[in-house]
Protein backbone atom coordinates (compact mmCIF):
# COMPACT_ATOMS: atom_id res chain seq x y z
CA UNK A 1 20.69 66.36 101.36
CA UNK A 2 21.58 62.60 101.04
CA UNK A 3 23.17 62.54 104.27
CA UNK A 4 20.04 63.94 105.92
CA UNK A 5 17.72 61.90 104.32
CA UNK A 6 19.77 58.59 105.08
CA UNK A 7 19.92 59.81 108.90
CA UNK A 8 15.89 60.46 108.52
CA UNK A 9 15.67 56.73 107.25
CA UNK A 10 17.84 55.59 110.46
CA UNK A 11 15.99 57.27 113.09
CA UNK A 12 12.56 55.93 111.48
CA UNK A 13 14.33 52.26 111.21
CA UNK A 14 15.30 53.01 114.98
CA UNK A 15 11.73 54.03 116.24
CA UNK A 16 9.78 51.46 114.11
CA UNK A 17 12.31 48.85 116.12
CA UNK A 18 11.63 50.59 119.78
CA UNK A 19 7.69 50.13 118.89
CA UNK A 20 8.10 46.95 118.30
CA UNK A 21 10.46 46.17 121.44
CA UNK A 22 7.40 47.30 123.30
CA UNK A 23 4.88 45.56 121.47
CA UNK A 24 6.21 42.28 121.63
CA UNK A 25 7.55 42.78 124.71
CA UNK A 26 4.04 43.08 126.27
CA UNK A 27 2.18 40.83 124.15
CA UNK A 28 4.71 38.24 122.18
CA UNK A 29 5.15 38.06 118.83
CA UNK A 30 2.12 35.84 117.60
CA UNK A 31 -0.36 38.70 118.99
CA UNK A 32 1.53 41.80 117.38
CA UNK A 33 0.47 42.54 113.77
CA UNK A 34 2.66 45.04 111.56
CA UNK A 35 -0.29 47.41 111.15
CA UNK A 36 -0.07 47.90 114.89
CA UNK A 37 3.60 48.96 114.96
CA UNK A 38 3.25 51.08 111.69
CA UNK A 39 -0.03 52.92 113.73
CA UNK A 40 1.94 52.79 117.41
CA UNK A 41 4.88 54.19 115.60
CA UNK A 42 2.93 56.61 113.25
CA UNK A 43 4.55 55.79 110.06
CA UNK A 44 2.62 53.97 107.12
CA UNK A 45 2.79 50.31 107.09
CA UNK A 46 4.66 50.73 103.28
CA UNK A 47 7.58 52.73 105.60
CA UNK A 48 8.13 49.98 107.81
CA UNK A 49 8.02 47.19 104.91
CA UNK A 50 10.72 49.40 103.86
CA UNK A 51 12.94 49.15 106.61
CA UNK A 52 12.16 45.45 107.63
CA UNK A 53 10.73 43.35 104.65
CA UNK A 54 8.33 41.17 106.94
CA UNK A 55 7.04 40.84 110.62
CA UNK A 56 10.29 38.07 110.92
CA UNK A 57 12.45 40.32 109.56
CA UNK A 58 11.35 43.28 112.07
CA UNK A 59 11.36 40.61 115.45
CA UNK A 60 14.99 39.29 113.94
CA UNK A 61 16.15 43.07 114.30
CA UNK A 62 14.65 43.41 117.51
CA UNK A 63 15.90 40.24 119.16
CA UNK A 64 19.48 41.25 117.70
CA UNK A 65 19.06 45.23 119.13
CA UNK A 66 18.40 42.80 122.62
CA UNK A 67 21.19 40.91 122.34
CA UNK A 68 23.50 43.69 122.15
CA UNK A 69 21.91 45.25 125.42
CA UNK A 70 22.71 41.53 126.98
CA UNK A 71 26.24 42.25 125.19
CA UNK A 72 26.71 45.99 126.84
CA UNK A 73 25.65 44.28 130.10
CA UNK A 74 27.92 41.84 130.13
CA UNK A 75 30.79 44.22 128.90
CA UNK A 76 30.03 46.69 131.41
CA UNK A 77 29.89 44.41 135.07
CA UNK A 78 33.41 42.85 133.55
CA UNK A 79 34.61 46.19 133.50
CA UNK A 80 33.67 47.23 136.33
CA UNK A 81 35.57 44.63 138.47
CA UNK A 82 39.15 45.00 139.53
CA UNK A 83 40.46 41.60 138.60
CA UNK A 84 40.42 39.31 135.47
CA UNK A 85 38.54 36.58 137.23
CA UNK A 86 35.89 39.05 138.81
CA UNK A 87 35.17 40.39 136.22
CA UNK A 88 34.72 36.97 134.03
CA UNK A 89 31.85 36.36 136.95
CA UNK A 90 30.50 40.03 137.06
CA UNK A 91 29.99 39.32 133.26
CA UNK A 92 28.51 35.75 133.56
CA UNK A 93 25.98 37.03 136.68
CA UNK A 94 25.15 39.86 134.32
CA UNK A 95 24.35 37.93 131.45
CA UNK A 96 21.87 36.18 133.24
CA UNK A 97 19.86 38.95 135.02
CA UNK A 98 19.79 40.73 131.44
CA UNK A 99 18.31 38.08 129.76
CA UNK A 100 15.39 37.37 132.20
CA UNK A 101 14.92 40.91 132.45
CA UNK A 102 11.17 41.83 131.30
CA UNK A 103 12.50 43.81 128.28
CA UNK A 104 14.55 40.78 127.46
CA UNK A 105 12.67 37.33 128.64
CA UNK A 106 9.75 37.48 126.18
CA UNK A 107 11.76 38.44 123.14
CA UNK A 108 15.18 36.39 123.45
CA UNK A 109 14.03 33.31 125.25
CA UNK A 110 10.27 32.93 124.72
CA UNK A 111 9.57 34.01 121.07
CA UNK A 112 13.50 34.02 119.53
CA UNK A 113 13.89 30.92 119.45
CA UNK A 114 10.49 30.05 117.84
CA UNK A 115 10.32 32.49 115.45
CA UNK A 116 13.68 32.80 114.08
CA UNK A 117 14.65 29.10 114.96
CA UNK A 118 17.49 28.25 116.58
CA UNK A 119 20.18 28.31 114.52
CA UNK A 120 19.48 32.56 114.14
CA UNK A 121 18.94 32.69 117.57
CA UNK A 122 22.49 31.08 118.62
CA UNK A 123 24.36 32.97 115.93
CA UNK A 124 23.04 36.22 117.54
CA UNK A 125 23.94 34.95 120.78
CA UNK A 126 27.67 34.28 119.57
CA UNK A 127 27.77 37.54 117.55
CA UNK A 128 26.88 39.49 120.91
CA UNK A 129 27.39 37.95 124.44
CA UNK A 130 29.06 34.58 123.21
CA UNK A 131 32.02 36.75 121.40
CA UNK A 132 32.86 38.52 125.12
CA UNK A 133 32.25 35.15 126.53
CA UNK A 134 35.03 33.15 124.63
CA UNK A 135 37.05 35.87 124.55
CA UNK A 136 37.02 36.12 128.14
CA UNK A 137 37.62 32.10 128.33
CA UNK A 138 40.70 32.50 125.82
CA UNK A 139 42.27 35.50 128.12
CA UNK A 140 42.09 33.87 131.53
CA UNK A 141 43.15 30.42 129.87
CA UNK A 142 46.33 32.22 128.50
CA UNK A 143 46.84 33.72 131.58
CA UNK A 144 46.54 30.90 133.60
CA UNK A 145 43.61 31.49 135.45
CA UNK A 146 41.96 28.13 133.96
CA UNK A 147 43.08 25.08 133.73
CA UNK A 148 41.29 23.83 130.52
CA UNK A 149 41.82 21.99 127.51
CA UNK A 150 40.26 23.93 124.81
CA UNK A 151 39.12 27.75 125.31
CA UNK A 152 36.83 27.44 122.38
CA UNK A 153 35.32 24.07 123.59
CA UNK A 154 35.21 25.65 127.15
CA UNK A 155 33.30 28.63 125.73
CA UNK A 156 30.82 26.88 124.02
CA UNK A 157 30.03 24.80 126.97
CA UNK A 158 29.52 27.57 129.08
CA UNK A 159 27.60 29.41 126.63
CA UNK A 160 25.33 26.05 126.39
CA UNK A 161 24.77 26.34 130.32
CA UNK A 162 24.16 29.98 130.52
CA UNK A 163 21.73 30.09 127.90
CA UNK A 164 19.87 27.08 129.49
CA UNK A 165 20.19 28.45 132.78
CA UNK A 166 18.79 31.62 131.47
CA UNK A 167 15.62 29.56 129.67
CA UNK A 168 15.61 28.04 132.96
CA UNK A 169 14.91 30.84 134.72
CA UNK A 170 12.39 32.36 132.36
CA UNK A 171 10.20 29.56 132.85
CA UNK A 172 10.21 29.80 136.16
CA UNK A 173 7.01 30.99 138.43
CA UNK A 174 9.36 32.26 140.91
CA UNK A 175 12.25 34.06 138.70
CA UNK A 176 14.13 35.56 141.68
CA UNK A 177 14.25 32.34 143.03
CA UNK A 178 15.36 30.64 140.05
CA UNK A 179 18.23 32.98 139.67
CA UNK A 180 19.53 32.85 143.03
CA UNK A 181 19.78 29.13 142.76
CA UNK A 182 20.88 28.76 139.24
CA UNK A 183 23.62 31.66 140.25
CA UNK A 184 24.85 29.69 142.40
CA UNK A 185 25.39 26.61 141.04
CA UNK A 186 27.09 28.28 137.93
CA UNK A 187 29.23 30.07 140.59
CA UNK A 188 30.50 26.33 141.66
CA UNK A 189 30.63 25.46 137.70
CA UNK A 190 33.00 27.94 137.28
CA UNK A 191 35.26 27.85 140.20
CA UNK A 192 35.77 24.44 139.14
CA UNK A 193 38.00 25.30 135.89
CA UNK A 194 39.81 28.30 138.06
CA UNK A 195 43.22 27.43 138.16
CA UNK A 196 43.78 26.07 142.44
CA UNK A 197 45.67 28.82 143.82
């Protein structure tokens, strides 16, 4: 009986959050009150206080359920390629189209860093895409792929320009645009610490 009830509690946690992925998604956070979500999500307002104790504490699980989709992104193009080095790229191209993704944009780069201030927002960035990220670095350093001093110093500098390059592009009128070009600049940012061949 415990079991089901905690699994109950989960998938109402779970839907509350995909409500308010939507909401915010379309609107932002400033126009989305909890009374909305409770109604959109047909649970009382007293459930989802119980499951997230504020409107912050609701956006900072949604941002964090985002990240991890940026994470699984990232993960998965790296996978996908044959070769250490492609798939260090695969993962860096995908970070960026997930993050300016509509599902993403509003939420992570907009609103995150507003509402949850930046210090939140850059731990859940480490915790998701920035832990593949400088493990990735610390492989292909090891391995000789790149020729750099520190991994972890390497790491967070890229993680600095991908995130900015991703804000970038979210501000952009024309975001297509704005990731072709910031693609390939990062492309020539990165071929510059490969190891010459």
């Amino acid at each position: 009986m415990a079991r089901a009830t905690k699994e109950q509690s989960e998938i109402t946690a779970r839907r509350i959050r995909e409500v308010a992925t939507t909401l915010f998604t379309e609107r932002g956070y400033a126009s989305v009150g909890l009374e909305e979500v409770a109604a959109a999500a047909q649970v009382t307002r007293g459930a989802v206080y119980h499951h997230y104790r504020n409107k912050q504490a609701l956006f900072e699980a949604v941002a964090a359920a985002a990240q991890q989709r940026v994470a699984a992104a990232v993960t998965t193009a790296a996978e996908a390629a044959g070769d250490p080095w492609d798939g260090f790229v695969a993962g860096c191209r995908a970070f960026l189209v997930a993050s300016v993704t509509d599902t993403h944009r509003r939420i992570l780069l907009l609103d995150a860093p507003a509402v949850m201030g930046w210090n939140t927002w850059r731990d859940q960035d480490a915790a998701a895409s920035g832990h593949h990220l400088a493990e990735a670095v610390a492989g292909l350093a090891a391995s000789g792929h790149l020729r750099v001093t520190s991994p972890a110093a390497t790491a967070a500098l890229l993680s600095g320009a991908m995130n900015e390059g991703a804000l970038h592009i979210a501000g952009a009128r024309d975001r297509a645009a704005a990731l072709d070009a910031t693609w390939a600049d990062l492309v020539r940012l990165l071929d510059g610490l490969r190891t010459p061949r």
